[in-house]
C-alpha atoms as a PDB file:
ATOM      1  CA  UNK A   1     110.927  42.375 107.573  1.00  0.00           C
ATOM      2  CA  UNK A   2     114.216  43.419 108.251  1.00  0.00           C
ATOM      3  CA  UNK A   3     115.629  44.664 111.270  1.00  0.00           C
ATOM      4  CA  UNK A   4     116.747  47.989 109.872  1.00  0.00           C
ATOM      5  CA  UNK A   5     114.001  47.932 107.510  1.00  0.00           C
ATOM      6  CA  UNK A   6     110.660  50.412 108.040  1.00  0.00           C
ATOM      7  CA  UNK A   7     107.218  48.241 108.523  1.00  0.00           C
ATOM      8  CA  UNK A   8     105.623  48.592 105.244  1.00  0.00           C
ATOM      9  CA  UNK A   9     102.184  48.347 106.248  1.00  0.00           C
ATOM     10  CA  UNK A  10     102.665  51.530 108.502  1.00  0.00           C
ATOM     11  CA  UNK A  11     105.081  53.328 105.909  1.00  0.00           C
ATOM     12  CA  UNK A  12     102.318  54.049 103.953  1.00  0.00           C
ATOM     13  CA  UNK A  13     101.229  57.583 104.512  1.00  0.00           C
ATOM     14  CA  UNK A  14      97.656  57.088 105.329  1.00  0.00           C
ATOM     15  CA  UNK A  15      97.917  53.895 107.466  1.00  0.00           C
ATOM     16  CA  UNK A  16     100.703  55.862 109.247  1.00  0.00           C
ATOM     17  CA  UNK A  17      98.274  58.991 109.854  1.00  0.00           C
ATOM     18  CA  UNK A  18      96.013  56.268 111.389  1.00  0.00           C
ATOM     19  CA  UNK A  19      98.165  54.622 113.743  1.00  0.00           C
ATOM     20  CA  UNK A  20      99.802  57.328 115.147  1.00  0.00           C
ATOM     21  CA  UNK A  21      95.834  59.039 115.541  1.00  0.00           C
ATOM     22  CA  UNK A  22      95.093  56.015 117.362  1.00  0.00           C
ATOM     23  CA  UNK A  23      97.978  55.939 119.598  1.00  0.00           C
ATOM     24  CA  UNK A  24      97.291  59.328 120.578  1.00  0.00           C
ATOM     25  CA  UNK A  25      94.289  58.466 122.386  1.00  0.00           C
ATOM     26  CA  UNK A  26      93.591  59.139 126.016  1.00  0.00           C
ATOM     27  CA  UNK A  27      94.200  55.403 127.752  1.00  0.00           C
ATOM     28  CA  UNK A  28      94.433  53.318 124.349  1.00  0.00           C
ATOM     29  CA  UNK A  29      90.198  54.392 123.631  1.00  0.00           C
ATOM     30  CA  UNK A  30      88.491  53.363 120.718  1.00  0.00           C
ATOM     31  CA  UNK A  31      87.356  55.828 118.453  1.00  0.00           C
ATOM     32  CA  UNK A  32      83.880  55.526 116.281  1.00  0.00           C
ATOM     33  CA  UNK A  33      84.538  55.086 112.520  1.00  0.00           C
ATOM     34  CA  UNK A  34      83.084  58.470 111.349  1.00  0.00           C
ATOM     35  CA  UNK A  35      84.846  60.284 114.418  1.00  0.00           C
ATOM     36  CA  UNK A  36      87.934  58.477 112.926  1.00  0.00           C
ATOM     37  CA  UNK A  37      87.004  59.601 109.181  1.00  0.00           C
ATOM     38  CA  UNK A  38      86.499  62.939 109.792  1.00  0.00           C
ATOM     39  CA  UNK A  39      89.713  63.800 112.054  1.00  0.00           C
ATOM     40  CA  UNK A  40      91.837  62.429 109.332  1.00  0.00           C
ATOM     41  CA  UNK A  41      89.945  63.862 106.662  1.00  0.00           C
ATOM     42  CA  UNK A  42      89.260  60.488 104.449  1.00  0.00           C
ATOM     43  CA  UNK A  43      86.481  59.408 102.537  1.00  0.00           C
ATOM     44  CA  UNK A  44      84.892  56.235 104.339  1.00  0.00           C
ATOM     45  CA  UNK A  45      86.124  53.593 101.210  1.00  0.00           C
ATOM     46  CA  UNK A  46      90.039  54.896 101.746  1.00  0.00           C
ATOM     47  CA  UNK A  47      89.505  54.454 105.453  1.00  0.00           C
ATOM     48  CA  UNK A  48      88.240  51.061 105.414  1.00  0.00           C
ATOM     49  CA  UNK A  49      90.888  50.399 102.855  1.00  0.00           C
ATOM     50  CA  UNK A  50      93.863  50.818 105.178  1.00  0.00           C
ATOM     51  CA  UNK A  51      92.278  50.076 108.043  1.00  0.00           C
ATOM     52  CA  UNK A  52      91.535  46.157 106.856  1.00  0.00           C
ATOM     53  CA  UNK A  53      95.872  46.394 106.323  1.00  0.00           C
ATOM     54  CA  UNK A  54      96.070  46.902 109.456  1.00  0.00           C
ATOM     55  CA  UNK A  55      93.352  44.661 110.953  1.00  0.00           C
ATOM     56  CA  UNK A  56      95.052  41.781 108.603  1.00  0.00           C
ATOM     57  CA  UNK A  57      98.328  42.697 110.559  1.00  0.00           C
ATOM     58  CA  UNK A  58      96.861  43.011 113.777  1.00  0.00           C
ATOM     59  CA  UNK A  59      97.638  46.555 114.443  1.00  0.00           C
ATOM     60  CA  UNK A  60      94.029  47.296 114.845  1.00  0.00           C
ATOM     61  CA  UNK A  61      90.527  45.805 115.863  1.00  0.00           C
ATOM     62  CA  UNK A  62      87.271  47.108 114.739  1.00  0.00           C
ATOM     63  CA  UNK A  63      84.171  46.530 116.971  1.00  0.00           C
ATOM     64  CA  UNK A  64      80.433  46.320 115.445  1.00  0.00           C
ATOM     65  CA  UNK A  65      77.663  47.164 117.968  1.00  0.00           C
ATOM     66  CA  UNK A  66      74.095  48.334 117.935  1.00  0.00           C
ATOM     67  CA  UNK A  67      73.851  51.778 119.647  1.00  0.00           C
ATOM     68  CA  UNK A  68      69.920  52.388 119.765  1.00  0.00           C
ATOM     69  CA  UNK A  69      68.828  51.144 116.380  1.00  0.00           C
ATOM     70  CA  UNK A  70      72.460  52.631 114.640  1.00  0.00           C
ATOM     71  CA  UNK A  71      74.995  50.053 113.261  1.00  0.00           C
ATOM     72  CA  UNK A  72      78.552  51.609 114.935  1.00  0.00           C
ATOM     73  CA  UNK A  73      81.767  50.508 114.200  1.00  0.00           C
ATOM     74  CA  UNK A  74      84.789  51.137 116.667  1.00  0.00           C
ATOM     75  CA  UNK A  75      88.070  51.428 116.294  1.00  0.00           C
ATOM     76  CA  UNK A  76      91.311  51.020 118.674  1.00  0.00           C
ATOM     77  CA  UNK A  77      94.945  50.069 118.084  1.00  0.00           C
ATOM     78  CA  UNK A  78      96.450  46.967 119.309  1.00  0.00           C
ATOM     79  CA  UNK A  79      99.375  46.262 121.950  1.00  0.00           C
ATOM     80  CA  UNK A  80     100.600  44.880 118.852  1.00  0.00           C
ATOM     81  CA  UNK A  81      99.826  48.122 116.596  1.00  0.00           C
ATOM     82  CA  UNK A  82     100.704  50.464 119.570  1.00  0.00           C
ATOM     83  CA  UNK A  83     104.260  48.263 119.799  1.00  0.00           C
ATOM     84  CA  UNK A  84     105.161  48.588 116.064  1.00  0.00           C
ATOM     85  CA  UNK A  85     104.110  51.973 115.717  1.00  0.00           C
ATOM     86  CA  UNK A  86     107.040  52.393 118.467  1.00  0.00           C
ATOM     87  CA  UNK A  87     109.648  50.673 116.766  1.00  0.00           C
ATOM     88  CA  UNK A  88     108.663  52.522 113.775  1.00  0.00           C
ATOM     89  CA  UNK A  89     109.237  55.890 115.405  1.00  0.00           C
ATOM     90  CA  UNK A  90     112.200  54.677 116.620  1.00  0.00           C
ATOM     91  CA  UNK A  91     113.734  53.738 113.551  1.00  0.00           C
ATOM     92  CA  UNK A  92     112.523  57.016 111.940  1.00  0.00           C
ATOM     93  CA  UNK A  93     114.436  58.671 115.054  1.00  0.00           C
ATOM     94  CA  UNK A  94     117.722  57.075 114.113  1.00  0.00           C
ATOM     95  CA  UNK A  95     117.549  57.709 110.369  1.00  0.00           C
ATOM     96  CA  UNK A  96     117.123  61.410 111.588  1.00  0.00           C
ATOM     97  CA  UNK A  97     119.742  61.246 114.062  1.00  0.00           C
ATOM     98  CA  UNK A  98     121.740  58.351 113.919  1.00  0.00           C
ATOM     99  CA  UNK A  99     123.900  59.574 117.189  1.00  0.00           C
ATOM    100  CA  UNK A 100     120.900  59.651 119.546  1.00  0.00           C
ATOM    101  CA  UNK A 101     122.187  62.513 121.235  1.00  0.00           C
ATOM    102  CA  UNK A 102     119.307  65.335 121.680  1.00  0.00           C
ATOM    103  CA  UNK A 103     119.227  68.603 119.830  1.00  0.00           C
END
């Protein structure tokens, strides 16, 4: 990837929807799966979809744990994710205004 160019694996709409959901939670948590599924509105096989992209980049980890006698799957964004979601942003920011100066 180019410096000036946008990271293609979050450019895509969805993937970006997740990331920035992720980075938006209190102290870097993990969010369950479903809690995940239903906030962005997605059915489960779109979610896992883009959310392998961005395990196979390392933006994100999923956990597997038993809770009771319930398979649950976590999710949580990288240092990694969390670090090219900021660049990302910040390249969005400077195609918007390429001055910098505040509105």
């Amino acid at each position: 990837m180019n410096d000036g160019e946008l990271d293609p694996v979050i450019h895509a709409q969805a993937r970006l929807r997740v990331v920035a959901t992720l980075s938006a939670m209190p102290n870097r948590a993990s969010i369950t799966f479903p809690r995940l599924q239903k906030l962005l509105d997605m059915t489960a096989g779109n979610l896992s979809t883009h959310l392998r992209k961005l395990e196979d980049a390392g933006y994100v980890t999923q956990t597997k744990t038993i809770e009771g006698r319930s398979p649950v799957t976590y999710v949580a964004l990288t240092p990694a994710g969390l670090a090219a979601f900021e660049r990302y942003t910040a390249q969005i920011r400077s195609l918007i205004d390429p001055s910098g100066e505040p509105a």
